[in-house]
PDB file of N, CA and C in Angstrom:
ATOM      1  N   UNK A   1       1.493  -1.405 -13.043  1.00  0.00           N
ATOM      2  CA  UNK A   1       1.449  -1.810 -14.434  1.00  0.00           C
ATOM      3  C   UNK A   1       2.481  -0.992 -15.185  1.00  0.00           C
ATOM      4  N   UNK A   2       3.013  -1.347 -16.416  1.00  0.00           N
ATOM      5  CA  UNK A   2       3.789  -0.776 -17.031  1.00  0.00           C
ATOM      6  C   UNK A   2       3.442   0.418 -17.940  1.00  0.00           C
ATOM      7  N   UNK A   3       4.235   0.905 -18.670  1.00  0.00           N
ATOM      8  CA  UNK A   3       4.044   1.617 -19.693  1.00  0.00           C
ATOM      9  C   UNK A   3       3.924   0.668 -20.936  1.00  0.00           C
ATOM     10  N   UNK A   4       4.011  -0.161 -21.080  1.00  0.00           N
ATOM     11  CA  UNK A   4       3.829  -0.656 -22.069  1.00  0.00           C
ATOM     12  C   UNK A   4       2.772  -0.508 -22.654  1.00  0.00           C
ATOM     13  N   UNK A   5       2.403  -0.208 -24.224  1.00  0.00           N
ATOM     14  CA  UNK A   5       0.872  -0.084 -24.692  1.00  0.00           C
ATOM     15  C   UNK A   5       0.467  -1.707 -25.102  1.00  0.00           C
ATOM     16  N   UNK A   6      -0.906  -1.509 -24.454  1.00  0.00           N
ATOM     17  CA  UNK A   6      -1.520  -2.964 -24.720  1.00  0.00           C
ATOM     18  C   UNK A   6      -1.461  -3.547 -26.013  1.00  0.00           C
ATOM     19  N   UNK A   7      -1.303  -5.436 -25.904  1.00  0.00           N
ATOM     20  CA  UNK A   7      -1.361  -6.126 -27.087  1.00  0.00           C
ATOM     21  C   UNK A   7      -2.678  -6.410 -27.150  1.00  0.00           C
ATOM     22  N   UNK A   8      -3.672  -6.313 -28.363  1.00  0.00           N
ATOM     23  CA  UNK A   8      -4.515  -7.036 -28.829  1.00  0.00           C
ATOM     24  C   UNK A   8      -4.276  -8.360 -29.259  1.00  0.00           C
ATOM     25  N   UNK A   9      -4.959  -9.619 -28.540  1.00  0.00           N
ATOM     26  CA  UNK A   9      -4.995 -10.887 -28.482  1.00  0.00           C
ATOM     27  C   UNK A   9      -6.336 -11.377 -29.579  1.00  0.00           C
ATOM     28  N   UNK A  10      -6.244 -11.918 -30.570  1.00  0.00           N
ATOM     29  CA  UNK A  10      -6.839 -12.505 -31.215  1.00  0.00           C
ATOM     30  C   UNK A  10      -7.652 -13.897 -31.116  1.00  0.00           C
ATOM     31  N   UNK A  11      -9.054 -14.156 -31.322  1.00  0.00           N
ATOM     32  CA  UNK A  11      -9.316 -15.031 -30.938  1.00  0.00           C
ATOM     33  C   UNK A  11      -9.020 -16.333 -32.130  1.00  0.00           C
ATOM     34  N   UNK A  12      -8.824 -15.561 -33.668  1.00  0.00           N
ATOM     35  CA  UNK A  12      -8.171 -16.484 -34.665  1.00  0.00           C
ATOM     36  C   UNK A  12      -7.315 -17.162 -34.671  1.00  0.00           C
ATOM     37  N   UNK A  13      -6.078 -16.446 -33.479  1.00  0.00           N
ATOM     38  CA  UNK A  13      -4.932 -16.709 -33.168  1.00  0.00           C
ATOM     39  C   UNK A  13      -4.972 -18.130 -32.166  1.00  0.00           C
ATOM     40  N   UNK A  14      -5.768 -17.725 -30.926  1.00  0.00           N
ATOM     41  CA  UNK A  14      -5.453 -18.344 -29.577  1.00  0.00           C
ATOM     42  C   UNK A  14      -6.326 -19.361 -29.569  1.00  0.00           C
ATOM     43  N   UNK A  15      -7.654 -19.531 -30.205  1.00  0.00           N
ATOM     44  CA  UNK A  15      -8.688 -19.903 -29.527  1.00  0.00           C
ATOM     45  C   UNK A  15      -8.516 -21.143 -30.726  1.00  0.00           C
ATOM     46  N   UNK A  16      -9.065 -22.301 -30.557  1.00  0.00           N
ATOM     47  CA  UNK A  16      -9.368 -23.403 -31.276  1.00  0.00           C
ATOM     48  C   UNK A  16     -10.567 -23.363 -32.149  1.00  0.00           C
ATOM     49  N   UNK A  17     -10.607 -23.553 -33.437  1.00  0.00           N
ATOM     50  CA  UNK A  17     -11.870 -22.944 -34.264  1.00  0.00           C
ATOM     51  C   UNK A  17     -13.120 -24.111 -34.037  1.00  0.00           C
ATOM     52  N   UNK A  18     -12.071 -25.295 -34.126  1.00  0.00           N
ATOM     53  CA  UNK A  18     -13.137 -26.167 -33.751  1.00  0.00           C
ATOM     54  C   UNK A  18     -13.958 -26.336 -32.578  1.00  0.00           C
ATOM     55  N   UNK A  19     -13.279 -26.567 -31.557  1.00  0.00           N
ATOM     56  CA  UNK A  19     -13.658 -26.562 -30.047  1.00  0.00           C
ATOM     57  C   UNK A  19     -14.435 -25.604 -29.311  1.00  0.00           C
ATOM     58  N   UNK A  20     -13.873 -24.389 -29.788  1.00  0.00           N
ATOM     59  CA  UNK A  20     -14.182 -22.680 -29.449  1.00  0.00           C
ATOM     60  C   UNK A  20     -13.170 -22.052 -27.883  1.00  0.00           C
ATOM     61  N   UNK A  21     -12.509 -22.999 -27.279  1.00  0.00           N
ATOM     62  CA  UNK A  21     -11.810 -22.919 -26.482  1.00  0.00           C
ATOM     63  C   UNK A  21      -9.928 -23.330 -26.497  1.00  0.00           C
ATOM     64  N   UNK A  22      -9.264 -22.735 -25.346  1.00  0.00           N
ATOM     65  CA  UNK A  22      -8.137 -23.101 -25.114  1.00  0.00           C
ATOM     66  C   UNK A  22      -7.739 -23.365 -23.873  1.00  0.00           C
ATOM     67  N   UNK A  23      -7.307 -24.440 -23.607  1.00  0.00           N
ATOM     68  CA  UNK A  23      -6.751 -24.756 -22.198  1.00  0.00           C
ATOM     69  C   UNK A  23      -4.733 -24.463 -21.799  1.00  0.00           C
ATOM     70  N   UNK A  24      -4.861 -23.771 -21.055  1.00  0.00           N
ATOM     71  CA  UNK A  24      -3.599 -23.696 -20.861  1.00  0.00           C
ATOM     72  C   UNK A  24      -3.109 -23.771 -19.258  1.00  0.00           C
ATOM     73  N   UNK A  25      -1.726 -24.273 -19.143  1.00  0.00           N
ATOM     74  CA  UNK A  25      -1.515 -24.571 -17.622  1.00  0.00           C
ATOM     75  C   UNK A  25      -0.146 -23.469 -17.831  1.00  0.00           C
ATOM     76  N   UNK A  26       0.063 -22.419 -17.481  1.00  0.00           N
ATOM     77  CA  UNK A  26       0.370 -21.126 -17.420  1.00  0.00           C
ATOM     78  C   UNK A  26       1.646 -21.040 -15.903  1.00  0.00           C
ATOM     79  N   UNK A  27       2.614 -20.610 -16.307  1.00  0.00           N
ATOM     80  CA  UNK A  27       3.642 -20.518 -15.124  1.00  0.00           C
ATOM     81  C   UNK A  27       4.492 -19.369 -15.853  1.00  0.00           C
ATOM     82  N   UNK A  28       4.779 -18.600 -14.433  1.00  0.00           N
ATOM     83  CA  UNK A  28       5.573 -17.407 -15.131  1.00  0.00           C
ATOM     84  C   UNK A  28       7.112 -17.649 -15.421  1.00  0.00           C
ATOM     85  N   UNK A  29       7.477 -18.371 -15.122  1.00  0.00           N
ATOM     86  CA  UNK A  29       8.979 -18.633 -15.122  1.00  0.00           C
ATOM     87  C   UNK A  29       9.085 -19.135 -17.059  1.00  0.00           C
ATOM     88  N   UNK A  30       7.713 -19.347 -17.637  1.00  0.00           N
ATOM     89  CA  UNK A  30       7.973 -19.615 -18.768  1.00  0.00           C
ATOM     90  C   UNK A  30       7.013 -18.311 -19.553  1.00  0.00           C
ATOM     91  N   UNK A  31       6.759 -17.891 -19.345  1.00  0.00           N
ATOM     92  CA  UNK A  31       5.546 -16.641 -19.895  1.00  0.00           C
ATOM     93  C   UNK A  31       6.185 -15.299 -19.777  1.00  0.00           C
ATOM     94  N   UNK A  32       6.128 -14.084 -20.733  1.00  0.00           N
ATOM     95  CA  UNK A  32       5.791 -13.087 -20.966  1.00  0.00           C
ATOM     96  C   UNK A  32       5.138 -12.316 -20.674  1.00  0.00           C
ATOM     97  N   UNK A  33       4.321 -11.786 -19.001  1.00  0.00           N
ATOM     98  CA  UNK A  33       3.143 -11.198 -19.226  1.00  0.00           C
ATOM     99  C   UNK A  33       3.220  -9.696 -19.642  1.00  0.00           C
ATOM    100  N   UNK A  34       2.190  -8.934 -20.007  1.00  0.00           N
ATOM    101  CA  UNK A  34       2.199  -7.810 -20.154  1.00  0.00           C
ATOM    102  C   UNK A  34       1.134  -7.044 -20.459  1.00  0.00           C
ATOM    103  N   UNK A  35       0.764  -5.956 -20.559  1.00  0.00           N
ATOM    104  CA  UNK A  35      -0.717  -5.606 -20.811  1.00  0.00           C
ATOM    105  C   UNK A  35      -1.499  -6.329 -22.210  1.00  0.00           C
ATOM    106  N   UNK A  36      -2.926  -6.166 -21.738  1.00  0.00           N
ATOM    107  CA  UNK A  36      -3.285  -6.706 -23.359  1.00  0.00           C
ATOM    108  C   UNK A  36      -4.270  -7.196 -23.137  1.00  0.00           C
ATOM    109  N   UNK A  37      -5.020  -7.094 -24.100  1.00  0.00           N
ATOM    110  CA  UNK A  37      -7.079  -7.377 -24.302  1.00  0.00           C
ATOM    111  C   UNK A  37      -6.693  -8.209 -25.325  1.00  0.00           C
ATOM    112  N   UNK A  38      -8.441  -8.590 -25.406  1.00  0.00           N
ATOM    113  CA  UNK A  38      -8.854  -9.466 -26.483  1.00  0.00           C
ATOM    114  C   UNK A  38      -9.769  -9.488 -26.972  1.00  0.00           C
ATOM    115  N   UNK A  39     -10.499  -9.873 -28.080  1.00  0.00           N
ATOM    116  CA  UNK A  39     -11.654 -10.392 -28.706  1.00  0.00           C
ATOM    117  C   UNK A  39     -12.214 -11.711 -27.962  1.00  0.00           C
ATOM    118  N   UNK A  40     -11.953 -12.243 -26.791  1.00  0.00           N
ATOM    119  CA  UNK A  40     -12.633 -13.737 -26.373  1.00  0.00           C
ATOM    120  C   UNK A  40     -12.455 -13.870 -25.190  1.00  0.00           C
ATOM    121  N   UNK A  41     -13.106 -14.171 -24.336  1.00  0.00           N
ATOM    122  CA  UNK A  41     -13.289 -14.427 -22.876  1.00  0.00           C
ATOM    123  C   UNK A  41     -11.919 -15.512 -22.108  1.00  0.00           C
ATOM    124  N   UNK A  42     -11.956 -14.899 -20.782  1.00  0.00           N
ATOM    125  CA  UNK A  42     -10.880 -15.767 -19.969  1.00  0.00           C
ATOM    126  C   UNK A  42     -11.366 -16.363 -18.361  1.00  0.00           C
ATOM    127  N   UNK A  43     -11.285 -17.216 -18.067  1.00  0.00           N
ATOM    128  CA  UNK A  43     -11.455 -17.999 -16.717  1.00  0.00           C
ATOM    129  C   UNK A  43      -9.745 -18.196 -16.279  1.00  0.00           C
ATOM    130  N   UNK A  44      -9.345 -17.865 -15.111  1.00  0.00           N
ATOM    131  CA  UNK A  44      -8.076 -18.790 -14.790  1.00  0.00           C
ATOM    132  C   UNK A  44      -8.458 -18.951 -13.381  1.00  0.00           C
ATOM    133  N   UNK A  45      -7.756 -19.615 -12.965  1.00  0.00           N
ATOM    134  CA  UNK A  45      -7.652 -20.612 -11.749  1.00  0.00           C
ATOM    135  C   UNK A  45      -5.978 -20.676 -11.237  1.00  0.00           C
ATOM    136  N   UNK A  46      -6.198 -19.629  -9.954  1.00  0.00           N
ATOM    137  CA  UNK A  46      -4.816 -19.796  -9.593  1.00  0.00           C
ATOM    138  C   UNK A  46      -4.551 -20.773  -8.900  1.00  0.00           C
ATOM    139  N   UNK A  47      -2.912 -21.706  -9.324  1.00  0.00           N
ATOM    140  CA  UNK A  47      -2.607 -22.384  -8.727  1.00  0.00           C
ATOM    141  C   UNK A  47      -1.528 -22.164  -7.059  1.00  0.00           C
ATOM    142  N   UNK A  48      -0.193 -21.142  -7.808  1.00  0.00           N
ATOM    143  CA  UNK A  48       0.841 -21.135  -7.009  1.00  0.00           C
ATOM    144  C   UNK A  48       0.956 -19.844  -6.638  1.00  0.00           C
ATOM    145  N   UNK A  49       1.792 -19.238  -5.619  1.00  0.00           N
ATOM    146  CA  UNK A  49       2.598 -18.070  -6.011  1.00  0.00           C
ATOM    147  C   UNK A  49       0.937 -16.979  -5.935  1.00  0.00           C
ATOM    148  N   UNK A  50       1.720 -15.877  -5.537  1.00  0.00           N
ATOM    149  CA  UNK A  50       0.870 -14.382  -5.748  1.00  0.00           C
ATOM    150  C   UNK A  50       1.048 -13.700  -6.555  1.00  0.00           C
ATOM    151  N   UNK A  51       0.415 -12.794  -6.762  1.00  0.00           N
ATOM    152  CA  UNK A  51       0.638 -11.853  -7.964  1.00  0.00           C
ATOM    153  C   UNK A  51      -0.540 -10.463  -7.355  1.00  0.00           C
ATOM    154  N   UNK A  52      -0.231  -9.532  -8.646  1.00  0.00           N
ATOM    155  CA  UNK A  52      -1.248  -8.522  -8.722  1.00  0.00           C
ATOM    156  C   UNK A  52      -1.280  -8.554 -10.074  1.00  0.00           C
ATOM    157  N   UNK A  53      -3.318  -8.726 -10.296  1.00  0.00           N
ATOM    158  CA  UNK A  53      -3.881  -8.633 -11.487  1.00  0.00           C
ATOM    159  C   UNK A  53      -4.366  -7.331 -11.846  1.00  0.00           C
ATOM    160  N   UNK A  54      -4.077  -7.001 -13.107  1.00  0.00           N
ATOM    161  CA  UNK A  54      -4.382  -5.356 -12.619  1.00  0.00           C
ATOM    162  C   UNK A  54      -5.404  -5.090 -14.468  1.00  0.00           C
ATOM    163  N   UNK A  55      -6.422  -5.007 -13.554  1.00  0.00           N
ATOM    164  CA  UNK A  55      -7.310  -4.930 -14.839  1.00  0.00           C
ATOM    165  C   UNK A  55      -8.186  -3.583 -15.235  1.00  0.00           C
ATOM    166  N   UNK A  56      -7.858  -3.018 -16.048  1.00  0.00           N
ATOM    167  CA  UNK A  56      -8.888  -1.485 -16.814  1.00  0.00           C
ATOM    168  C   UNK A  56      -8.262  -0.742 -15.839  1.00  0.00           C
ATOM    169  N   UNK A  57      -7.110  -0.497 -15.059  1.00  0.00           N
ATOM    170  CA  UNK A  57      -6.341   0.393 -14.232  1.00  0.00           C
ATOM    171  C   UNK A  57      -6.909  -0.305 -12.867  1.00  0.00           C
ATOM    172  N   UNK A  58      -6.992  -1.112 -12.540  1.00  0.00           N
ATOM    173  CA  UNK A  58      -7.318  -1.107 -10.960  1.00  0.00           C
ATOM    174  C   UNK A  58      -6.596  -2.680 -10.839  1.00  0.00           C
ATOM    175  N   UNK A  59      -5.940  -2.470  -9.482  1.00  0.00           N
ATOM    176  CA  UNK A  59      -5.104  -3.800  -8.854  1.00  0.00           C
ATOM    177  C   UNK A  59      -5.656  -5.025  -8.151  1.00  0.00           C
ATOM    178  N   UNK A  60      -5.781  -6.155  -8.464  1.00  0.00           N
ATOM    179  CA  UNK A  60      -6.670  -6.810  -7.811  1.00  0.00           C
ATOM    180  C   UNK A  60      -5.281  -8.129  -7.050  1.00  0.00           C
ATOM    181  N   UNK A  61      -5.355  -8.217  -5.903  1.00  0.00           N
ATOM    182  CA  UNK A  61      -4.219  -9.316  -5.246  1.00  0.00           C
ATOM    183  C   UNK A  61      -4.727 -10.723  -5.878  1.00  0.00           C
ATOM    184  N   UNK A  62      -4.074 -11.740  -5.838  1.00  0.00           N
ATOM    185  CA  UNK A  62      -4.112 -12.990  -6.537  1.00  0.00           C
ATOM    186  C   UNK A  62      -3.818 -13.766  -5.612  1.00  0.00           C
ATOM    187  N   UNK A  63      -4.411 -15.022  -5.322  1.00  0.00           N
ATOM    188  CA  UNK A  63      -3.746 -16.179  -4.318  1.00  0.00           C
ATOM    189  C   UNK A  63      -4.122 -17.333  -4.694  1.00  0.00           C
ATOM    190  N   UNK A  64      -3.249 -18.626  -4.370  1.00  0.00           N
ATOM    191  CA  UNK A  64      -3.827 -19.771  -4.962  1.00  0.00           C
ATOM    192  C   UNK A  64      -5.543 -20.306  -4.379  1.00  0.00           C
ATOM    193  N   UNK A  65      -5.926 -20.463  -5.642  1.00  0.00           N
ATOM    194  CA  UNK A  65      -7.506 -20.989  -5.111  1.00  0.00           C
ATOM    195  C   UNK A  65      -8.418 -19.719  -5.679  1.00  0.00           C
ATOM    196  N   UNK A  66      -8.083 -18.794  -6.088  1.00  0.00           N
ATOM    197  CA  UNK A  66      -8.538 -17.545  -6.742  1.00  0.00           C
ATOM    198  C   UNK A  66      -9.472 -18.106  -8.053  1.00  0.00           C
ATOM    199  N   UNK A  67     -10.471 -17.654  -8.309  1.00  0.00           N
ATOM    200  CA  UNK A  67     -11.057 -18.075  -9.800  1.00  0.00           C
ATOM    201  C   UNK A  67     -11.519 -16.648 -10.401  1.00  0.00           C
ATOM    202  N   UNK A  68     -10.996 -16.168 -11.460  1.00  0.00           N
ATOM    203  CA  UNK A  68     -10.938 -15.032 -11.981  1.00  0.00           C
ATOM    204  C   UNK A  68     -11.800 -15.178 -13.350  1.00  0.00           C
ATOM    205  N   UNK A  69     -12.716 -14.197 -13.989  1.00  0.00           N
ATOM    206  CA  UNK A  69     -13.171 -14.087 -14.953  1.00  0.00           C
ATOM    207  C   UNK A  69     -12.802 -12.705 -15.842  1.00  0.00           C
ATOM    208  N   UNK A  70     -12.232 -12.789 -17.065  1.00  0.00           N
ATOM    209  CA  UNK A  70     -11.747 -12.055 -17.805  1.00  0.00           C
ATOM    210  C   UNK A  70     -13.369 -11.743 -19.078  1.00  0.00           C
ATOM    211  N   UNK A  71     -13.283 -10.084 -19.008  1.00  0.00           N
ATOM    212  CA  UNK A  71     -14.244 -10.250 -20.383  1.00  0.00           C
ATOM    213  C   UNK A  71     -13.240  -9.436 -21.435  1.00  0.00           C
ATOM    214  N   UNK A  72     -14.137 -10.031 -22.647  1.00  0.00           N
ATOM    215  CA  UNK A  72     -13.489  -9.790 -23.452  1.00  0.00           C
ATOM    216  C   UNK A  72     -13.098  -8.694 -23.921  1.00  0.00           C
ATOM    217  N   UNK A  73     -13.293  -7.881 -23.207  1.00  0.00           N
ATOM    218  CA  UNK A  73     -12.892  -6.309 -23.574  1.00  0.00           C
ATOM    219  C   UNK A  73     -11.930  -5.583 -22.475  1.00  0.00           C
ATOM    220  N   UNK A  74     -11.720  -6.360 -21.585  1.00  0.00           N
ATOM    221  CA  UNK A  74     -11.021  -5.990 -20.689  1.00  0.00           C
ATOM    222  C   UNK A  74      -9.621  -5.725 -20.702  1.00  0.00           C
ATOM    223  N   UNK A  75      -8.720  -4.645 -20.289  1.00  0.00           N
ATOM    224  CA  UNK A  75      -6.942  -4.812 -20.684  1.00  0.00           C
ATOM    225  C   UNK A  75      -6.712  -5.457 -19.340  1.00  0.00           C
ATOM    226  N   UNK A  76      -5.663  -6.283 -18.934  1.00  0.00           N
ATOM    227  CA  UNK A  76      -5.034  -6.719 -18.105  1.00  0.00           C
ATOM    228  C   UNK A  76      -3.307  -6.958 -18.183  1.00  0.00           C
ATOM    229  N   UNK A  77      -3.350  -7.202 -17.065  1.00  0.00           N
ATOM    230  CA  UNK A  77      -2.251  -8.048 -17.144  1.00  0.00           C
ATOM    231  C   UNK A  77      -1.769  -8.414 -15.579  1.00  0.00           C
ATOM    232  N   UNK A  78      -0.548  -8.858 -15.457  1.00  0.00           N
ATOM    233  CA  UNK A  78       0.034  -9.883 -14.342  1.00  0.00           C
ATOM    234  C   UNK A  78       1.060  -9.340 -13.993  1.00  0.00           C
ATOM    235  N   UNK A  79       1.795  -9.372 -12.149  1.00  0.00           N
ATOM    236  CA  UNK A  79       2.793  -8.718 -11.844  1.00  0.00           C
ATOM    237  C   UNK A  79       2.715  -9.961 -10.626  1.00  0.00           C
ATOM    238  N   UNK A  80       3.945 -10.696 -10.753  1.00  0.00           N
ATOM    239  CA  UNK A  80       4.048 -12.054  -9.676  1.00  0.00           C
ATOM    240  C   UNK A  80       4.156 -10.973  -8.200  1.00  0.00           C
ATOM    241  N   UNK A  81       4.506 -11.823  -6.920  1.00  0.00           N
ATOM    242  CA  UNK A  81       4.908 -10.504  -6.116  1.00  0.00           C
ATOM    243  C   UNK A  81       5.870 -11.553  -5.369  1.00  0.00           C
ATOM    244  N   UNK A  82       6.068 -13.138  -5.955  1.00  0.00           N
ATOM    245  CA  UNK A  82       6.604 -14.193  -5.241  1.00  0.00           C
ATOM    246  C   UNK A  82       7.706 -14.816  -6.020  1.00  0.00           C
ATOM    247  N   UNK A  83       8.210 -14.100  -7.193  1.00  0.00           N
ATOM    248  CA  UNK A  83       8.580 -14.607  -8.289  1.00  0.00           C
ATOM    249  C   UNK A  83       8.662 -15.735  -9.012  1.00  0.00           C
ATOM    250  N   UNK A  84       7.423 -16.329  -8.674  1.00  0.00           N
ATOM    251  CA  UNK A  84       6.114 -17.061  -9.675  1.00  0.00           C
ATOM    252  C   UNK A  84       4.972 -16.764  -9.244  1.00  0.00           C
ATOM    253  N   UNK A  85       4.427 -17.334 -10.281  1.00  0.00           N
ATOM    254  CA  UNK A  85       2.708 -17.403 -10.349  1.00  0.00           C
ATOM    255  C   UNK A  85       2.272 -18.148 -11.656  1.00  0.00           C
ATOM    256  N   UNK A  86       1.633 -19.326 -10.692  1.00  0.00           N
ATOM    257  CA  UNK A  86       1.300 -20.280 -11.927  1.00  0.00           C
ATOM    258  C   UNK A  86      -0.788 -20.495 -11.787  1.00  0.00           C
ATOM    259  N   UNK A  87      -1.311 -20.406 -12.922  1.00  0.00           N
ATOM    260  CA  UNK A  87      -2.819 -20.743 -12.948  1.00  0.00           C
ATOM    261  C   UNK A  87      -2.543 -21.494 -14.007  1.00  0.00           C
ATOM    262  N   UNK A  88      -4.101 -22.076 -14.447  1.00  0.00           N
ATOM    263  CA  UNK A  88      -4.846 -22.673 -15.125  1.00  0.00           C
ATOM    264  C   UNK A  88      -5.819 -21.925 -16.114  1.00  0.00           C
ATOM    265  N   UNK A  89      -5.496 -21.806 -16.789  1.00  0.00           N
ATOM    266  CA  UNK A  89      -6.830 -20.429 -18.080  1.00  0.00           C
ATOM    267  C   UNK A  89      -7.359 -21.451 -19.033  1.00  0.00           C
ATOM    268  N   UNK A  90      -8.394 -21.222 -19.179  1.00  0.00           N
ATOM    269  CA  UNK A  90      -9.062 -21.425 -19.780  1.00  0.00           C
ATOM    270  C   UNK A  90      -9.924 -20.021 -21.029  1.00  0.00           C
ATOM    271  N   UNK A  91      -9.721 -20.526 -22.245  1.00  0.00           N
ATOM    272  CA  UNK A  91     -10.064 -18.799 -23.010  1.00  0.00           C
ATOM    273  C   UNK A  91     -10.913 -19.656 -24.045  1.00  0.00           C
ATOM    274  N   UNK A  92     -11.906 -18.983 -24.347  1.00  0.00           N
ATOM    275  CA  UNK A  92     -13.017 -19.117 -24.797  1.00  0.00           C
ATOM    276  C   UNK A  92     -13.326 -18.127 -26.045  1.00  0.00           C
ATOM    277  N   UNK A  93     -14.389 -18.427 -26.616  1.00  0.00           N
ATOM    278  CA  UNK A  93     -14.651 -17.044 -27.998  1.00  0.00           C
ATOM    279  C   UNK A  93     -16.261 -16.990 -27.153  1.00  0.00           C
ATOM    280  N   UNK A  94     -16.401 -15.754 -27.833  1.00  0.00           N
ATOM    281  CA  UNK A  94     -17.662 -15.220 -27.731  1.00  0.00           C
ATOM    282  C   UNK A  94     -19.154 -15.976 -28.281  1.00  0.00           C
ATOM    283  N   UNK A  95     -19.093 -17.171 -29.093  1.00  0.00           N
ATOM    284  CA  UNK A  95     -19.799 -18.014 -29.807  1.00  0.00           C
ATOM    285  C   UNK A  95     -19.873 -19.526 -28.536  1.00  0.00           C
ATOM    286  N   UNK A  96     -18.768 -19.481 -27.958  1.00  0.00           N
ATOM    287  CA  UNK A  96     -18.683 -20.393 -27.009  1.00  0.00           C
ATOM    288  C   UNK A  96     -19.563 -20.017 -25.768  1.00  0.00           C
ATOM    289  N   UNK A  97     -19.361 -19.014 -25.517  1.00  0.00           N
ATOM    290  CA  UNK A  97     -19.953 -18.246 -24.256  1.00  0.00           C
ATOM    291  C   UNK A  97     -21.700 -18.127 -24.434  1.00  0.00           C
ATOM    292  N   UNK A  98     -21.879 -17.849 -25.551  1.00  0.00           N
ATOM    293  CA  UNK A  98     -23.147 -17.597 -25.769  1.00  0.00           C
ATOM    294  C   UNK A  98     -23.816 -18.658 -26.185  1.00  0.00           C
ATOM    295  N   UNK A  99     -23.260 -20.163 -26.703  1.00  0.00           N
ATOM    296  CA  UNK A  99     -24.053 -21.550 -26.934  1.00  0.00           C
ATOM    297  C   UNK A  99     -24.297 -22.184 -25.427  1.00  0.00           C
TER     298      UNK A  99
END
């Protein structure tokens, strides 16, 4: 993981007020990753490509078919090891999770 200090992710920002969710189909060749938490829950679903997920300091390997659960307090982030890595996320608010 980097030195970079983590971004706080907003769920005002990301999340749909109506719905309570966001669907996204996620590929690194177009993404930014980098450390960073949130206020709202995450599911992804790897599709392509490997990576290392490296969450609250610890490294977790990635492969397609992987189903990952993010809480909302968690820092993470993404390091391809194939130079891609594409999932499926799904991010949620805390009102969603709990109806």
């Amino acid at each position: 993981m980097t030195n970079i200090p983590p971004k706080t992710l907003k769920a005002e920002k990301h999340i749909d007020s109506d719905t309570g969710f966001r669907f996204r189909h996620v590929k690194s060749e177009t993404e930014y990753f980098r450390p960073h938490d949130h206020d709202y829950y995450e599911i992804f679903l790897t599709l392509d490509g490997k990576a290392e997920h490296y969450v609250n300091g610890v490294s977790f390997s990635v492969e397609p078919g992987r189903l990952i659960f993010v809480r909302d307090f968690d820092c993470h982030d993404y390091r391809s090891l194939e130079g891609r890595f594409e999932f499926l996320n799904l991010a949620f608010s805390r009102e969603t999770l709990e109806s």
